[in-house]
Structure formats: C-alpha cells, structure tokens
N, C-alpha and C. Protein backbone atom coordinates (compact mmCIF):
# COMPACT_ATOMS: atom_id res chain seq x y z
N UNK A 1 0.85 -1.19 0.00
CA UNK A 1 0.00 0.00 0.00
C UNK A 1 0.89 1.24 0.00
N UNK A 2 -0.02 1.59 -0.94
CA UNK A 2 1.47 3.38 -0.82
C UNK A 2 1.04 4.05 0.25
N UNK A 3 2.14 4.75 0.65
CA UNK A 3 2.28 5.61 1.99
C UNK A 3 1.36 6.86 1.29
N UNK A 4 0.92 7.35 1.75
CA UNK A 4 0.32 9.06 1.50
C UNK A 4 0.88 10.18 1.41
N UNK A 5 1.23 11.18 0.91
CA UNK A 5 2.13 11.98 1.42
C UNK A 5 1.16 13.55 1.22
N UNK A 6 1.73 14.12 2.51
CA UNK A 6 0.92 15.73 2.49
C UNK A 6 1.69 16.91 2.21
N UNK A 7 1.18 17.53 2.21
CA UNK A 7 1.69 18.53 1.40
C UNK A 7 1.90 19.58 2.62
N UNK A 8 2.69 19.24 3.83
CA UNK A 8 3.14 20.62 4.05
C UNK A 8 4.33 21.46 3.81
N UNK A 9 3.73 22.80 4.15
CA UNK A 9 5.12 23.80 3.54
C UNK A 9 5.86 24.44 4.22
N UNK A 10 7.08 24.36 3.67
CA UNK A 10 8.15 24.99 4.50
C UNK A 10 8.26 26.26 4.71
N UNK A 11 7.43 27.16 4.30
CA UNK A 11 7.18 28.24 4.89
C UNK A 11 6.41 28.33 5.75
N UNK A 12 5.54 27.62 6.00
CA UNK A 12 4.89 27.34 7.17
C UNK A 12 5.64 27.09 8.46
N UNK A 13 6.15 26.14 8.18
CA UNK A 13 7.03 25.30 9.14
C UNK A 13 7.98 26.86 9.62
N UNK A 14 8.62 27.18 8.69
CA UNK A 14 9.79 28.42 9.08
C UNK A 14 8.97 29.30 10.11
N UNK A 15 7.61 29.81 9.77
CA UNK A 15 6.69 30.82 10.21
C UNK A 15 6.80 30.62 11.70
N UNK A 16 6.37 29.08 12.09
CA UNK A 16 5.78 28.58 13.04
C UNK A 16 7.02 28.43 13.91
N UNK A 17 8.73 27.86 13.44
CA UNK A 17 9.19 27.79 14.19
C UNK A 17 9.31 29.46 15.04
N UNK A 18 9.81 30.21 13.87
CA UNK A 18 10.14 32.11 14.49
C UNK A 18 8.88 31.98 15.24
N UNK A 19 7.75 31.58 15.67
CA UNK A 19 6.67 32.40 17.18
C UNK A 19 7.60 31.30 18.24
N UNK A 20 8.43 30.52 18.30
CA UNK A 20 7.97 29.42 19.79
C UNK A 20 6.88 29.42 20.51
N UNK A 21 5.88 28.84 19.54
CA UNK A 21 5.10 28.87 20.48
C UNK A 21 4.88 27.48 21.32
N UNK A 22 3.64 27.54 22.46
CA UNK A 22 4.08 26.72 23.66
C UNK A 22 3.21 25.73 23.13
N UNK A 23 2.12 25.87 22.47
CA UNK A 23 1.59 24.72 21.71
C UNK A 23 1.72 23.93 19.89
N UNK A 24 3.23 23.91 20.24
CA UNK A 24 3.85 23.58 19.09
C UNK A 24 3.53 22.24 18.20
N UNK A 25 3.50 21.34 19.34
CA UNK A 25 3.34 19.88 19.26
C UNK A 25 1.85 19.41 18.82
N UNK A 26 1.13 20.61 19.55
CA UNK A 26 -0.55 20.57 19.08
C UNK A 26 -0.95 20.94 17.51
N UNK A 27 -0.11 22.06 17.19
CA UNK A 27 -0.14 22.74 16.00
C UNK A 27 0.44 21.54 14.89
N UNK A 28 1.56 21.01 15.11
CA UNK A 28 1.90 20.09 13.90
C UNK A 28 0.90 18.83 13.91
N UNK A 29 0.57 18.17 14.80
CA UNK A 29 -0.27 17.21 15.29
C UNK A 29 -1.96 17.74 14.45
N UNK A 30 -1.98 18.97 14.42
CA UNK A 30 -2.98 19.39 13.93
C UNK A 30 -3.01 19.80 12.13
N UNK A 31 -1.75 20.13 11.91
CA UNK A 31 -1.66 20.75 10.38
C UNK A 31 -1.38 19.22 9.82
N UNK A 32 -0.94 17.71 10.54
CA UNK A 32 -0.76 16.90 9.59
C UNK A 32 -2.35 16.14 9.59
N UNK A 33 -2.99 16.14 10.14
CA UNK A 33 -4.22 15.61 10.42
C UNK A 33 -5.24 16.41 9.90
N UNK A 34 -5.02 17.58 9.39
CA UNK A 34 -5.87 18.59 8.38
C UNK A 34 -5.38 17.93 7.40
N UNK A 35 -4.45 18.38 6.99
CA UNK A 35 -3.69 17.66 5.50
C UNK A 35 -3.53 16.55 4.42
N UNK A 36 -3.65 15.34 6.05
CA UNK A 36 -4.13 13.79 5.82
C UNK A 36 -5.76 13.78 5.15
N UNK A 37 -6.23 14.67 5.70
CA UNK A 37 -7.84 14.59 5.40
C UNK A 37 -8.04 14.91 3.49
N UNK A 38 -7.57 15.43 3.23
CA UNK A 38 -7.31 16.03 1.50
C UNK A 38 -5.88 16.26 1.24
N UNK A 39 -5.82 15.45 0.05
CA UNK A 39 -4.05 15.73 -0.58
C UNK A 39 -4.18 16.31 -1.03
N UNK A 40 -5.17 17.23 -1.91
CA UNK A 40 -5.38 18.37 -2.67
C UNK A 40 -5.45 19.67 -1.87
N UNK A 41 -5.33 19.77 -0.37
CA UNK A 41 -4.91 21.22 0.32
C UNK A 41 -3.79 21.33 0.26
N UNK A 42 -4.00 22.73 0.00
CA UNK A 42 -2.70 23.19 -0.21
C UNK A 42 -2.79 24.33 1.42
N UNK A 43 -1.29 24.80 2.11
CA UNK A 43 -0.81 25.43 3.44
C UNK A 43 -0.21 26.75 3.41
N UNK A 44 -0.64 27.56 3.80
CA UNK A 44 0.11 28.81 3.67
C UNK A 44 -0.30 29.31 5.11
N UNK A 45 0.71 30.46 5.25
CA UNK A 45 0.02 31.59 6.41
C UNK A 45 -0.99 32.36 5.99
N UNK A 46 -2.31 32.62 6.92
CA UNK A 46 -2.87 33.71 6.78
C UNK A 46 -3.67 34.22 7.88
N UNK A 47 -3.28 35.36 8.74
CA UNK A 47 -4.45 35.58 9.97
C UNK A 47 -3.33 35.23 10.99
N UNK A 48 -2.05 35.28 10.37
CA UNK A 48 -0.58 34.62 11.51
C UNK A 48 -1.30 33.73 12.05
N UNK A 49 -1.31 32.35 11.01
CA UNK A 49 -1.70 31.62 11.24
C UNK A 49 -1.49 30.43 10.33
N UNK A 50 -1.68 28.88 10.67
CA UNK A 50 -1.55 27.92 9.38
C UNK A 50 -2.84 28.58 8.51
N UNK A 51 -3.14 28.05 7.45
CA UNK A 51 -4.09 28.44 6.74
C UNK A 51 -4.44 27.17 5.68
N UNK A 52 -5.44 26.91 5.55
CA UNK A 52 -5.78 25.64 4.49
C UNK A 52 -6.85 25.69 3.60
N UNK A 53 -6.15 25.68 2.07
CA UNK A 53 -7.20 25.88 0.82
C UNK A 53 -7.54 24.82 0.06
N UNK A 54 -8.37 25.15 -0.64
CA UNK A 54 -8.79 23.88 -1.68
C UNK A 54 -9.16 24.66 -2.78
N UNK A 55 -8.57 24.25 -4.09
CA UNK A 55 -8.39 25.24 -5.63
C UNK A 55 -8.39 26.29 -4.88
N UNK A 56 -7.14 27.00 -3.92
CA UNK A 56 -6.93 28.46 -3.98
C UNK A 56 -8.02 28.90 -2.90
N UNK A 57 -9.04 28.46 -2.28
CA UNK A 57 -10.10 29.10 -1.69
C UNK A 57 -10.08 28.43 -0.30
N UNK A 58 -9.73 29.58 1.13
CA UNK A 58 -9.28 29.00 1.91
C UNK A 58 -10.92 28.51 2.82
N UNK A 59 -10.31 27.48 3.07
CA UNK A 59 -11.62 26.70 4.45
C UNK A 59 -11.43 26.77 5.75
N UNK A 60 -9.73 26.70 6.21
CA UNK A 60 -9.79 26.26 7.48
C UNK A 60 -8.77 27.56 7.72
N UNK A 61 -8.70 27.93 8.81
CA UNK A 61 -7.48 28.66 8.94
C UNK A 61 -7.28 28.23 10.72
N UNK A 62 -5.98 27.99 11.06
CA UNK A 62 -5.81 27.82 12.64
C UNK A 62 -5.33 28.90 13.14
N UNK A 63 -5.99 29.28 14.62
CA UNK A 63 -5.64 30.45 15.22
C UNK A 63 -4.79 30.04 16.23
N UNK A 64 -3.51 30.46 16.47
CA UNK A 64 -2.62 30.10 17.66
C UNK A 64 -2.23 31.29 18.45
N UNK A 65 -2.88 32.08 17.75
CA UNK A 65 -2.64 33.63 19.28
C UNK A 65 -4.05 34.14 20.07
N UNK A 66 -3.95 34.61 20.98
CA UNK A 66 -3.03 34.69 22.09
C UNK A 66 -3.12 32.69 22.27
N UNK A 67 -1.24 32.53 23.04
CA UNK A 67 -1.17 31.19 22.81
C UNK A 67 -1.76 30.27 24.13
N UNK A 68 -2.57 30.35 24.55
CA UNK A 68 -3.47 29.49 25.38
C UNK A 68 -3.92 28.65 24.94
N UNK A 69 -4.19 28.38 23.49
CA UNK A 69 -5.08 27.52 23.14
C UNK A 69 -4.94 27.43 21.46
N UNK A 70 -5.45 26.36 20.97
CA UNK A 70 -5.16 26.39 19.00
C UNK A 70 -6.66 26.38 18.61
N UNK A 71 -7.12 27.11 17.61
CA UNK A 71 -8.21 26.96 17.10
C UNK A 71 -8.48 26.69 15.75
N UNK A 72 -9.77 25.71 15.47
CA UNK A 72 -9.35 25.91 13.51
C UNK A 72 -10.79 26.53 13.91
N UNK A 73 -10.45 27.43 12.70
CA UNK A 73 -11.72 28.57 12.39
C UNK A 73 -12.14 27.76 10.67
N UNK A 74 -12.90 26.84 11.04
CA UNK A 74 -13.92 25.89 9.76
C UNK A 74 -14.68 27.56 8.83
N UNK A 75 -14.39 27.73 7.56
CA UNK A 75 -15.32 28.99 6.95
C UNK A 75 -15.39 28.92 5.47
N UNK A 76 -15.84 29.74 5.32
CA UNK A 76 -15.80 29.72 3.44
C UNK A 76 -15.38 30.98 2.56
N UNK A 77 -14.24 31.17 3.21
CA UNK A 77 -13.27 32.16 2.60
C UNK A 77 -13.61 33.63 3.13
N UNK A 78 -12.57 34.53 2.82
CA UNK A 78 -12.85 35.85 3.18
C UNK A 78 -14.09 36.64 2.72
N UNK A 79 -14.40 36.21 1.62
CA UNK A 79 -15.90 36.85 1.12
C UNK A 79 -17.25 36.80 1.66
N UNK A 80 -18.04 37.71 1.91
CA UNK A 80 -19.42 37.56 2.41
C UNK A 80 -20.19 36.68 1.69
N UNK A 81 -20.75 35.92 1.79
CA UNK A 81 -21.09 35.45 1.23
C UNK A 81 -22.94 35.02 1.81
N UNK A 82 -23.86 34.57 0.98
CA UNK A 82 -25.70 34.66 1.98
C UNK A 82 -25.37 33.25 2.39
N UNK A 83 -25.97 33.74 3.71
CA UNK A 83 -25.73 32.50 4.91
C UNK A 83 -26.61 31.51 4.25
N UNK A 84 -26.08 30.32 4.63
CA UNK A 84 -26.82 28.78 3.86
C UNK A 84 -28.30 29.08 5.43
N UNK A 85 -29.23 28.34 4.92
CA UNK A 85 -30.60 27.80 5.65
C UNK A 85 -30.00 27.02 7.10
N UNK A 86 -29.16 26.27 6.71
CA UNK A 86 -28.72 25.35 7.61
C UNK A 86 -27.37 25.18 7.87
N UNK A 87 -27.09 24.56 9.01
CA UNK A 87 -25.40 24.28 8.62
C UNK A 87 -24.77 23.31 7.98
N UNK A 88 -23.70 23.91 7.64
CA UNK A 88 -23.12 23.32 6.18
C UNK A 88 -22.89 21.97 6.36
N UNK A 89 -22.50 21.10 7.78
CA UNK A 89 -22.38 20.09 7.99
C UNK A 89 -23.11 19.36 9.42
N UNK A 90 -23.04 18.47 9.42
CA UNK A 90 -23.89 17.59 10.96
C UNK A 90 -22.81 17.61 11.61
N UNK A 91 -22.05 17.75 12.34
CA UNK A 91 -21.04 17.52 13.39
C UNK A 91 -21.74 16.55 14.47
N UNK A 92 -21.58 14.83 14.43
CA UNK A 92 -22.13 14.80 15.29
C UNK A 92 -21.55 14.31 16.18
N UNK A 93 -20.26 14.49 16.30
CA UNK A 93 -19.02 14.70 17.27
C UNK A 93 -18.98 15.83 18.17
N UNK A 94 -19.77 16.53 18.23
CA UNK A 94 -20.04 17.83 18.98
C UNK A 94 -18.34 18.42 19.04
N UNK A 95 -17.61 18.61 17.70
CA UNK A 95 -16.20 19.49 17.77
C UNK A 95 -16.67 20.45 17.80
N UNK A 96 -17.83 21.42 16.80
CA UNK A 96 -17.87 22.50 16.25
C UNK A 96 -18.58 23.59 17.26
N UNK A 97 -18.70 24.43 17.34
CA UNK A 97 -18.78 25.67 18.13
C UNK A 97 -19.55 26.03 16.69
N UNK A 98 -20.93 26.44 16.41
CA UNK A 98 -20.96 27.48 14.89
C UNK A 98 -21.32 28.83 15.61
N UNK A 99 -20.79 29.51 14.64
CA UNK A 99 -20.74 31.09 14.65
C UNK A 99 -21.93 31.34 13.97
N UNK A 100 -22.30 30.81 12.84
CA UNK A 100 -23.24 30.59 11.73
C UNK A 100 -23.21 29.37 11.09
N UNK A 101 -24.32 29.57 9.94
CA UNK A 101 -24.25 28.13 9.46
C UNK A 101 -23.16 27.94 8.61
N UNK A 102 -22.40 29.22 8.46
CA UNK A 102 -21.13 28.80 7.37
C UNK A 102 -20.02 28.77 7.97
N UNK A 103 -19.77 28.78 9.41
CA UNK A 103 -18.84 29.21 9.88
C UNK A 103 -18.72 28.39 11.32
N UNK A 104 -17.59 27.77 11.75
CA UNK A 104 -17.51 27.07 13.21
C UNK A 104 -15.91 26.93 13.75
N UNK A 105 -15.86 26.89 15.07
CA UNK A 105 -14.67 26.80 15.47
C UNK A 105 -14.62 25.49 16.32
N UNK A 106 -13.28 25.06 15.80
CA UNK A 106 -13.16 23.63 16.98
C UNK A 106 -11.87 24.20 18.36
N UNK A 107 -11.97 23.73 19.39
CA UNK A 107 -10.33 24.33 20.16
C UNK A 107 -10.63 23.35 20.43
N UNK A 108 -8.88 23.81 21.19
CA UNK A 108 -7.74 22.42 21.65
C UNK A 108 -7.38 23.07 22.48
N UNK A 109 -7.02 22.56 23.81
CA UNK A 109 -6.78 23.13 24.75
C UNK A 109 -5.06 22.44 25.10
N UNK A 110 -5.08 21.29 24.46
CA UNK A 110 -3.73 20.56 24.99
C UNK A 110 -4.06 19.37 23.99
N UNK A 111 -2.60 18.35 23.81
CA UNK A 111 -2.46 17.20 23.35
C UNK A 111 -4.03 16.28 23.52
N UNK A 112 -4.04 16.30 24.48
CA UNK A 112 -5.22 15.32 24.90
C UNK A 112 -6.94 15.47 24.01
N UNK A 113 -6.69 16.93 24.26
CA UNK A 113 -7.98 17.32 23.57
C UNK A 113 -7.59 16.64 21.83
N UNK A 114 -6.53 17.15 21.49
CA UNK A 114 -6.20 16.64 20.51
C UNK A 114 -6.54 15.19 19.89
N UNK A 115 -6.26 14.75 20.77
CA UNK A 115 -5.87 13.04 20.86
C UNK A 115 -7.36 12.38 20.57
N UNK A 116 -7.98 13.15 21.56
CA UNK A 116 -9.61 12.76 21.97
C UNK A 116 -10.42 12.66 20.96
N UNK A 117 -10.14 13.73 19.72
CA UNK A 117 -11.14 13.69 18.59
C UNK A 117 -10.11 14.12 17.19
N UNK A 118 -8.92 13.18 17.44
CA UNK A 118 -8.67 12.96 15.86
C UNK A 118 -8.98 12.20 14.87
N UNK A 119 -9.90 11.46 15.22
CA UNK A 119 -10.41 10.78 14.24
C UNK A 119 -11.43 11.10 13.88
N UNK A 120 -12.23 11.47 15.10
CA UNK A 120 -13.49 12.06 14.32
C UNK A 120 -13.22 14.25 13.92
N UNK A 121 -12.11 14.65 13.98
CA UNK A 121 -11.74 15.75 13.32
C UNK A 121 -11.59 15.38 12.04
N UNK A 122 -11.00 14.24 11.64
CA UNK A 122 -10.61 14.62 10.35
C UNK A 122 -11.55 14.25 9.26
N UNK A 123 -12.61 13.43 9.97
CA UNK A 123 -14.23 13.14 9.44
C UNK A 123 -14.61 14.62 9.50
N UNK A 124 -14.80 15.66 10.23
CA UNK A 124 -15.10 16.67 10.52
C UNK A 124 -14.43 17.49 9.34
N UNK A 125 -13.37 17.66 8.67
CA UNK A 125 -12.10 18.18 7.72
C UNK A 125 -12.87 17.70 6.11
N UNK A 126 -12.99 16.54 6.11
CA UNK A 126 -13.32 15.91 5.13
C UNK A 126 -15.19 16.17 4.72
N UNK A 127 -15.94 16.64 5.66
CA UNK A 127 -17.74 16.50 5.08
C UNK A 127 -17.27 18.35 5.08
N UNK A 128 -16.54 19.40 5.95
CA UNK A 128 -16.29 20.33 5.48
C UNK A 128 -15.89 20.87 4.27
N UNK A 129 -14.55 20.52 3.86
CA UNK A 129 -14.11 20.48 2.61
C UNK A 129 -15.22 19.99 1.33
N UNK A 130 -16.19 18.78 1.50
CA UNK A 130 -17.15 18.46 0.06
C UNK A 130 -18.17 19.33 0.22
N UNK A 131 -18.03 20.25 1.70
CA UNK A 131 -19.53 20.86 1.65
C UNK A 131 -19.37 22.19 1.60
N UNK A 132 -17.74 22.60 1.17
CA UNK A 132 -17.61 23.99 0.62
C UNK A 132 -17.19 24.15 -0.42
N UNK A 133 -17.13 23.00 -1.34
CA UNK A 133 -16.47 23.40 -2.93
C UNK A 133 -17.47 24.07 -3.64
C-alpha cells in the first residue's frame, strides 16, 4: 500500500518555528491531520496563522494567538457570502462551536484534547471540505 504523502510547507514550518510557540506539538499534530484529510490542500500563512485551501479558496485557517489555546476557524473564505438555511455540515461529534451556518470553530486546549477527537476531526475536515467546494 502506498504511503500518503501531504503537502506541508516549508514556509509554514519556518513561520511557526520564528513564534515558539508553547503549543507547538498541538499545531503540527494538527496541520498533519488537516492535510491527511485532502491531498489536494494546499498550506500557507494567513491571519498569523496555518491556513488551508482547496483550488486556492481558503476553508480552514488555525488560530494560535493569544497562545493558550489552537483553534481551527472551519469557513468559506474571506468573502461575504448569503448565509446557507442550515449548517453546512452535521457535526455529530459535537467538535464544532458554529458562529453561523457557514462558519464554526473547533479548540484544543492541549495534546489530549487533541488526541480525543482525531479521528473524528478529520471526518469533521473531510464533510467540510465536500460541503464547501
């Protein structure tokens, strides 16, 4: 079976080492488990932050300041766009926090939280991503 390979970037990586930040281990643990979810995202900074697109149009972006805590901010790009009827996905992992129906945040408070719902995050990564192209 072939191995998978993701696509992260070394400008990322450079970005992330210059903050030290204290939830470092959460953040990579988190950008490879976004990544794993679609080989077709592509990683950049945006919002001093990881950032994750699909054809160019970003979905996820992670917030790591102030550093208490990591957040992915789940959305459908910088543009306004008319709020959907419903939300865009069922979370029925209870990760999501919605802001709106186009919009939700998951946090991590530490490894553990991490740990606790990576599998069902990246189910969470994956009905996001088909339900914002």
């Amino acid at each position: 079976m072939k191995k998978q390979t993701i696509n992260i970037n070394s400008d990322v990586t450079s970005f992330l080492d210059a903050q030290n930040h204290p939830f470092r281990n959460e953040i990579e643990a988190l950008r490879n488990c976004i990544l794993s979810a679609n080989t077709n995202l592509t990683e950049n900074v945006k919002w001093n932050g990881p950032n994750y697109c699909l054809d160019n149009n970003d979905r996820i972006t992670m917030k790591i300041n102030p550093p208490k805590l990591v957040q992915l901010i789940f959305h459908c790009g910088a543009k306004v766009m008319e709020q959907p009827k419903e939300k865009l996905i069922k979370d029925d992992f209870g990760i999501l926090l919605w802001k709106g129906n186009d919009r939700a945040i998951a946090t991590f408070k530490n490894m553990q939280d991490f740990e606790n719902q990576k599998a069902n995050l990246t189910e969470v990564v994956k009905k996001w991503l088909l339900a914002t192209q």
